[in-house]
PDB file of N, CA and C in Angstrom:
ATOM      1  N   UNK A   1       0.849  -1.169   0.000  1.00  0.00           N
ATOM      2  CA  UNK A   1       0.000   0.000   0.000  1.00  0.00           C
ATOM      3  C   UNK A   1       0.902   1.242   0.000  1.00  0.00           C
ATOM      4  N   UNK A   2       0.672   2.094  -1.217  1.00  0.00           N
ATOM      5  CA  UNK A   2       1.211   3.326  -1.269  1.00  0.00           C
ATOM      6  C   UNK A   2       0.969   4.218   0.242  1.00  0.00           C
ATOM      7  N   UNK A   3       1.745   5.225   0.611  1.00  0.00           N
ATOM      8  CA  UNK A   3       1.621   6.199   1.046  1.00  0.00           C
ATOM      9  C   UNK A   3       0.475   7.265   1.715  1.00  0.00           C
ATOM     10  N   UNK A   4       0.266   7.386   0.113  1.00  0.00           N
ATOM     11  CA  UNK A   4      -1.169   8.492  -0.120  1.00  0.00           C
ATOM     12  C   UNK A   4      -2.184   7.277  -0.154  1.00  0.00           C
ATOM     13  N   UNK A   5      -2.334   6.093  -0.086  1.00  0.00           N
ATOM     14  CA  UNK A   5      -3.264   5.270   0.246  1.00  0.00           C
ATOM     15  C   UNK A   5      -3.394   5.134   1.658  1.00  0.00           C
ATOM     16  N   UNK A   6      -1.981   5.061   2.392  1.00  0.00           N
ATOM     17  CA  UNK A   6      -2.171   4.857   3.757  1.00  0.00           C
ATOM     18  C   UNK A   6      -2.948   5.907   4.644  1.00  0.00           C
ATOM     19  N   UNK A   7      -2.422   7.403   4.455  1.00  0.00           N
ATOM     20  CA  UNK A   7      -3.036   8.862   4.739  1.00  0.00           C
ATOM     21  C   UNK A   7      -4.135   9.339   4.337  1.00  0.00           C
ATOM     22  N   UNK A   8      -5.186   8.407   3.199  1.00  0.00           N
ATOM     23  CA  UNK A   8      -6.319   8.177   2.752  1.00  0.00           C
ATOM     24  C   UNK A   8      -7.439   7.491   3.738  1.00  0.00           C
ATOM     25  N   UNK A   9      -6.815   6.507   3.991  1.00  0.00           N
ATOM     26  CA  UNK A   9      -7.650   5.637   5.077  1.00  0.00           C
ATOM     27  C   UNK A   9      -7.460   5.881   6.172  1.00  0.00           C
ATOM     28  N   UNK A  10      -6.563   7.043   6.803  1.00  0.00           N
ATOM     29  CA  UNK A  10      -6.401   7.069   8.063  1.00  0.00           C
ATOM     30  C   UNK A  10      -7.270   8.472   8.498  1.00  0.00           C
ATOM     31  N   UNK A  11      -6.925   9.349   7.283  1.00  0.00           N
ATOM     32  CA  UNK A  11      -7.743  10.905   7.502  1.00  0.00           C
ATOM     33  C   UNK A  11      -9.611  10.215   7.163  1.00  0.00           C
ATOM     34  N   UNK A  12      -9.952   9.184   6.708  1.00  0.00           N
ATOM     35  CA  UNK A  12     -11.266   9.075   6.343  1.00  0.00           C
ATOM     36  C   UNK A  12     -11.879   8.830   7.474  1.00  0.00           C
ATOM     37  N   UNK A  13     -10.994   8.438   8.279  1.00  0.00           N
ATOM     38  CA  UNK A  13     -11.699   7.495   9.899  1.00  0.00           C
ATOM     39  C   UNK A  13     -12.212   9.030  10.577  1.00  0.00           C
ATOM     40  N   UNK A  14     -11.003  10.313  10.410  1.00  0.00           N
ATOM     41  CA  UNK A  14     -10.985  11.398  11.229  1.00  0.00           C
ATOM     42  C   UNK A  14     -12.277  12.199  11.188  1.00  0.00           C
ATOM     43  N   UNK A  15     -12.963  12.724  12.241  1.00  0.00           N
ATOM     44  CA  UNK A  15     -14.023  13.631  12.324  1.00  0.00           C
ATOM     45  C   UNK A  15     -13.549  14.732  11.128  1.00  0.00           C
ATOM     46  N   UNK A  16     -14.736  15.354  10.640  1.00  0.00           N
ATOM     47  CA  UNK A  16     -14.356  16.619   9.967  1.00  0.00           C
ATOM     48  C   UNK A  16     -13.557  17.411  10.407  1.00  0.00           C
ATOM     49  N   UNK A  17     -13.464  17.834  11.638  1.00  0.00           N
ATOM     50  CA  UNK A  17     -12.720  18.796  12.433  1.00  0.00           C
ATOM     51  C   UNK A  17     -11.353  18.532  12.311  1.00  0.00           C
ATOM     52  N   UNK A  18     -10.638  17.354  12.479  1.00  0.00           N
ATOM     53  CA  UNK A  18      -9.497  16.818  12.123  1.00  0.00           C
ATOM     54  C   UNK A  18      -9.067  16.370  11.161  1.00  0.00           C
ATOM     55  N   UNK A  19     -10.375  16.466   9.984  1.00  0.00           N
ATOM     56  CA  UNK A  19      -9.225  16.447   8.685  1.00  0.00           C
ATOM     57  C   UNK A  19      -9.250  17.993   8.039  1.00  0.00           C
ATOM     58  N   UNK A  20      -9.804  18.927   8.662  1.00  0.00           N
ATOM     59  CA  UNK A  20      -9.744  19.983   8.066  1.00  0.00           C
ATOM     60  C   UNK A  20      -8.281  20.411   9.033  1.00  0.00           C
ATOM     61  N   UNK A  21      -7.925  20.276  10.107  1.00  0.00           N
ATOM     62  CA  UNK A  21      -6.880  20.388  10.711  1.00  0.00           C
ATOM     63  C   UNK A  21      -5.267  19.974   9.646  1.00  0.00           C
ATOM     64  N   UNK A  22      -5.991  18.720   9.500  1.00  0.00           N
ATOM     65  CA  UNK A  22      -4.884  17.847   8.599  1.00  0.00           C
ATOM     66  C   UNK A  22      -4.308  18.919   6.954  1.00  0.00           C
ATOM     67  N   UNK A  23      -5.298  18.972   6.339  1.00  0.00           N
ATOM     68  CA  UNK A  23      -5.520  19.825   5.244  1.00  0.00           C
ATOM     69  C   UNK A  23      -4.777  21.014   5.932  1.00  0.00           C
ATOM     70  N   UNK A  24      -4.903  21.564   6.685  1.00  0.00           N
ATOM     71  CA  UNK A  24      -4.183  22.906   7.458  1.00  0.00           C
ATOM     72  C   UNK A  24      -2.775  22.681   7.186  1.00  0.00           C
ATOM     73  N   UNK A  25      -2.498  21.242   7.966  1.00  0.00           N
ATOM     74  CA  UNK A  25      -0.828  20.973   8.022  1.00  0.00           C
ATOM     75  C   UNK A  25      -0.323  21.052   6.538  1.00  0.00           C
ATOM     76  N   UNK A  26      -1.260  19.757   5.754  1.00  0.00           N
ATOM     77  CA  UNK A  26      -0.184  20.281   4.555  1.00  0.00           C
ATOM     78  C   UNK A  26      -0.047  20.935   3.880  1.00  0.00           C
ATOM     79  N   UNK A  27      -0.771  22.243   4.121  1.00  0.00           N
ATOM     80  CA  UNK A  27      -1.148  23.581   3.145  1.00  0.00           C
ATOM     81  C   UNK A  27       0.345  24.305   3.879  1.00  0.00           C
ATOM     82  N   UNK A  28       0.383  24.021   5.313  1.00  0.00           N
ATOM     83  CA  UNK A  28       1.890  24.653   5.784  1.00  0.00           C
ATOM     84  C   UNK A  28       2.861  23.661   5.045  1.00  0.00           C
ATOM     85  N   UNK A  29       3.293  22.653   4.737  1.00  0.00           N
ATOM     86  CA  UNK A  29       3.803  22.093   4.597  1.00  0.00           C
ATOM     87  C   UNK A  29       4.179  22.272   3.297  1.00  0.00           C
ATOM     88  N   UNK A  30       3.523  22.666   1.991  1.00  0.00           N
ATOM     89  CA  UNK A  30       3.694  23.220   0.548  1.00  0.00           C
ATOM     90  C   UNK A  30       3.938  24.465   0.890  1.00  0.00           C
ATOM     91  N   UNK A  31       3.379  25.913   1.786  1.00  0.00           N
ATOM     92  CA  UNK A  31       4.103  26.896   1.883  1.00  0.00           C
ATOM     93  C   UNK A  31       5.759  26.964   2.452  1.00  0.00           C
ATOM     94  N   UNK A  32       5.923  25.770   3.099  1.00  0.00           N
ATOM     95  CA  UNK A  32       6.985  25.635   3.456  1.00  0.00           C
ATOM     96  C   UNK A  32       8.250  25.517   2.527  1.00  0.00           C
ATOM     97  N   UNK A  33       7.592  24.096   1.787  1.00  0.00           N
ATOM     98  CA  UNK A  33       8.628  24.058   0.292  1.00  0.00           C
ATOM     99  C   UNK A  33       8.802  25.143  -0.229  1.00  0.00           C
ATOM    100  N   UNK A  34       7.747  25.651  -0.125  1.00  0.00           N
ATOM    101  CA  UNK A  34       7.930  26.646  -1.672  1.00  0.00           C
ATOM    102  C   UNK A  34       8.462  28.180  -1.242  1.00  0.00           C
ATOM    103  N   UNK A  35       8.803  28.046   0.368  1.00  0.00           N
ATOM    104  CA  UNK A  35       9.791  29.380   0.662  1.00  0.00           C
ATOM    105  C   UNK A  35      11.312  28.897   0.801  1.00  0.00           C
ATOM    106  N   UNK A  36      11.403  27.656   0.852  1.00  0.00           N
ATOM    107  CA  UNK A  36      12.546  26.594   0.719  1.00  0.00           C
ATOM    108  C   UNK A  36      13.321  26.802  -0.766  1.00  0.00           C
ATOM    109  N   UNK A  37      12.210  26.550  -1.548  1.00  0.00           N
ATOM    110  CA  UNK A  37      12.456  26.348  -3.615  1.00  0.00           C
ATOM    111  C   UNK A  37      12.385  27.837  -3.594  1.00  0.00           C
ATOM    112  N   UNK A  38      12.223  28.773  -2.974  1.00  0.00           N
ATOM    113  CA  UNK A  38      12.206  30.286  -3.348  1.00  0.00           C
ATOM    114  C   UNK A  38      13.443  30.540  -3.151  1.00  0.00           C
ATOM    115  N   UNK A  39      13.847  30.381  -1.610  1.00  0.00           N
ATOM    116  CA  UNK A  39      15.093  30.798  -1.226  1.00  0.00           C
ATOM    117  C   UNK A  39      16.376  30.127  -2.084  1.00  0.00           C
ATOM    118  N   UNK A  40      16.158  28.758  -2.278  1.00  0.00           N
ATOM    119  CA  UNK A  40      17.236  28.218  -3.359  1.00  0.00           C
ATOM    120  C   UNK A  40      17.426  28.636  -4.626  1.00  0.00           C
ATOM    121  N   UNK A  41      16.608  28.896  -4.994  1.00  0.00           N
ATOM    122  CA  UNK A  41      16.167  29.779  -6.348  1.00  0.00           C
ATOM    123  C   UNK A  41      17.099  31.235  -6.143  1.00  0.00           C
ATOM    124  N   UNK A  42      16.380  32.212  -5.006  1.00  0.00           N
ATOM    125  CA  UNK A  42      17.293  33.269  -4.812  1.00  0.00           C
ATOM    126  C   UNK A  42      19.031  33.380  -4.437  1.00  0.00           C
ATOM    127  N   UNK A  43      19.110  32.117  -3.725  1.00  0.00           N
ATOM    128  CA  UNK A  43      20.674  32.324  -3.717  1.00  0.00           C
ATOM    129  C   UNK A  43      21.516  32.090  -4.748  1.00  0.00           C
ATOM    130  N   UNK A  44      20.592  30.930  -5.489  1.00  0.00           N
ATOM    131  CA  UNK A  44      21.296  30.475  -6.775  1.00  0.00           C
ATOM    132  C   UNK A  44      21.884  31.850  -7.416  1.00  0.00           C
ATOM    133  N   UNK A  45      20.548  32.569  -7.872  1.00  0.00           N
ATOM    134  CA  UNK A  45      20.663  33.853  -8.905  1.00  0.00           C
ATOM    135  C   UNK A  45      21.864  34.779  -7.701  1.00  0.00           C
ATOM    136  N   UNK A  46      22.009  35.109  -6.579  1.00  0.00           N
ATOM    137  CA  UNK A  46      22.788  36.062  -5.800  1.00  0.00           C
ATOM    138  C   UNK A  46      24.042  35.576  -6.202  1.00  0.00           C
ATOM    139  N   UNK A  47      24.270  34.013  -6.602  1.00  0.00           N
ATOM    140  CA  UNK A  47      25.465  33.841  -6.652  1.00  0.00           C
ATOM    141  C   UNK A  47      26.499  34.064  -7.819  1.00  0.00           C
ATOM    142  N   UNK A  48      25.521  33.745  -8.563  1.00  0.00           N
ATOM    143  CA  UNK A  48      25.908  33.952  -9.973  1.00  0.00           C
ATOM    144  C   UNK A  48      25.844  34.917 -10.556  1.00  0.00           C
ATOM    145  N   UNK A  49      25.096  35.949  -9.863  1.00  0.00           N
ATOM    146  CA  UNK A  49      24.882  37.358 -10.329  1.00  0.00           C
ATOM    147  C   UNK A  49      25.800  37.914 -10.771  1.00  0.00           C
ATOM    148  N   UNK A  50      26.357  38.477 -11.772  1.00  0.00           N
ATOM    149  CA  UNK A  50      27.176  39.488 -12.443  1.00  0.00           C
ATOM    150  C   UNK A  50      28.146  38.390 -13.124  1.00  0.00           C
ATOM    151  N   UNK A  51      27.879  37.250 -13.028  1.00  0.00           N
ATOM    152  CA  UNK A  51      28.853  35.887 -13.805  1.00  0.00           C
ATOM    153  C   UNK A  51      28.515  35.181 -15.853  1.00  0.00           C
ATOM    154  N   UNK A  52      27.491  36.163 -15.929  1.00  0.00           N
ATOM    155  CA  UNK A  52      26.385  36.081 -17.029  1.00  0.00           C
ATOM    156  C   UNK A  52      27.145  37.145 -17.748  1.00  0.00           C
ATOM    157  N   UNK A  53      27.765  38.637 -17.452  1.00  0.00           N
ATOM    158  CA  UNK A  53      28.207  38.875 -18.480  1.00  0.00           C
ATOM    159  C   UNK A  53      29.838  38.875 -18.678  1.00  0.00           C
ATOM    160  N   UNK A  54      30.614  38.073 -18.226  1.00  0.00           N
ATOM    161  CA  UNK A  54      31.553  37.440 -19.070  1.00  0.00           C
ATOM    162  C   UNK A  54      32.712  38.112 -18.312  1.00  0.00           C
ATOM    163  N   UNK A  55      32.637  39.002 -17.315  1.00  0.00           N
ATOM    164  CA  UNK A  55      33.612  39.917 -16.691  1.00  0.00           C
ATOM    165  C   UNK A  55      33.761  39.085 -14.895  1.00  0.00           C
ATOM    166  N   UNK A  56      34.869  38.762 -15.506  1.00  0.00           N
ATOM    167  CA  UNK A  56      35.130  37.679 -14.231  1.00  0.00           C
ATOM    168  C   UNK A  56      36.531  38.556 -13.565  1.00  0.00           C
ATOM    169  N   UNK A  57      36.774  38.605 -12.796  1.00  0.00           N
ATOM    170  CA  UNK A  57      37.630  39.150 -11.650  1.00  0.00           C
ATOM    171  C   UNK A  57      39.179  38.252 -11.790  1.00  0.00           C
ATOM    172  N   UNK A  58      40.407  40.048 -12.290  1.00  0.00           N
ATOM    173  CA  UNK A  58      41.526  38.952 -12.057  1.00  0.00           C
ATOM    174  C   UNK A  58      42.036  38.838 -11.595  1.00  0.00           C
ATOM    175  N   UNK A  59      42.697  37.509 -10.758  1.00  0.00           N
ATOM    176  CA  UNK A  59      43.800  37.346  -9.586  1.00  0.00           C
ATOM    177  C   UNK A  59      45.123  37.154 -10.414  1.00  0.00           C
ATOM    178  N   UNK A  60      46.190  37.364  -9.617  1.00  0.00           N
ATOM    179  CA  UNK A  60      47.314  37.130  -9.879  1.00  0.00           C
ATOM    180  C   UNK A  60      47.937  36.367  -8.202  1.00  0.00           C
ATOM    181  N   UNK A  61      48.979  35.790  -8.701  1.00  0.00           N
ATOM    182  CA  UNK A  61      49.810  35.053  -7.371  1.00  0.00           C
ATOM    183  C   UNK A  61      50.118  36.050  -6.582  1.00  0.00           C
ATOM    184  N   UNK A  62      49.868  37.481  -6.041  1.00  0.00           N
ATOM    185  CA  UNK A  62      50.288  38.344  -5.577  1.00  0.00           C
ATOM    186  C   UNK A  62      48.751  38.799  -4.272  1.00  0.00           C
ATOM    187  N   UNK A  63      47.736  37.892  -5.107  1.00  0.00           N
ATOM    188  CA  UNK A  63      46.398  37.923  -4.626  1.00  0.00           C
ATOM    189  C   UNK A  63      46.555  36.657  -3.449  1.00  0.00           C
ATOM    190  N   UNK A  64      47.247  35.706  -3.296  1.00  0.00           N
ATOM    191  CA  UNK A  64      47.039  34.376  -2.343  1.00  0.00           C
ATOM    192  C   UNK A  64      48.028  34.982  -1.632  1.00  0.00           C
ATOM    193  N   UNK A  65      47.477  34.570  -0.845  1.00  0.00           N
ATOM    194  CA  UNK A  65      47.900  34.514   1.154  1.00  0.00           C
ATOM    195  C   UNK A  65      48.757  33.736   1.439  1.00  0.00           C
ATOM    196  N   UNK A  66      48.422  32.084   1.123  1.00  0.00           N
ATOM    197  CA  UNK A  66      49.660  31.365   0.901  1.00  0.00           C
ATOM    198  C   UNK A  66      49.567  30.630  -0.202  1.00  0.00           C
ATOM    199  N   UNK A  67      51.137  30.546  -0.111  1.00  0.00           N
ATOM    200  CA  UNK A  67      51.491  29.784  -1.501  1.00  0.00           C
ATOM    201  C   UNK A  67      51.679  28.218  -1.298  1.00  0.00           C
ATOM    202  N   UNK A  68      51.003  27.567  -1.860  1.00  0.00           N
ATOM    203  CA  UNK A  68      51.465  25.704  -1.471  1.00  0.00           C
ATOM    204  C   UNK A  68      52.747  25.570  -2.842  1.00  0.00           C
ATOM    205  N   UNK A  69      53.606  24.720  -2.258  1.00  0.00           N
ATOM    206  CA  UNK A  69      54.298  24.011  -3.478  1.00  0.00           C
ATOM    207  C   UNK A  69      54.205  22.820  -3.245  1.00  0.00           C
TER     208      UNK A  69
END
């Protein structure tokens, strides 16, 4: 038995009152993702920001702190 079969038969037993509760949780539970997939989304773009037009930053060996050999 799938999942969403199991959480099917278990919310059907529940009074109305408690599956409208239930319905509550996972309505938090998709706003949740989706400030999760927002924020990943936004750092992605913060990171990469200004990497799109082709002007990349130049170091020279005079730029490192230390040198490994």
């Amino acid at each position: 038995m799938s999942t969403i079969e199991k959480i099917t038969l278990k919310v059907k037993k529940l009074s109305e009152e408690k599956q409208e509760k239930v319905l509550e949780y996972v309505e938090v539970l998709e706003a949740y993702q989706k400030d999760v997939s927002d924020w990943n989304d936004f750092s992605l773009e913060s990171a990469i920001n200004g990497l799109d037009d082709g002007e990349l930053p130049e170091y020279s060996e005079k730029d490192l702190k230390e040198k490994w050999s």
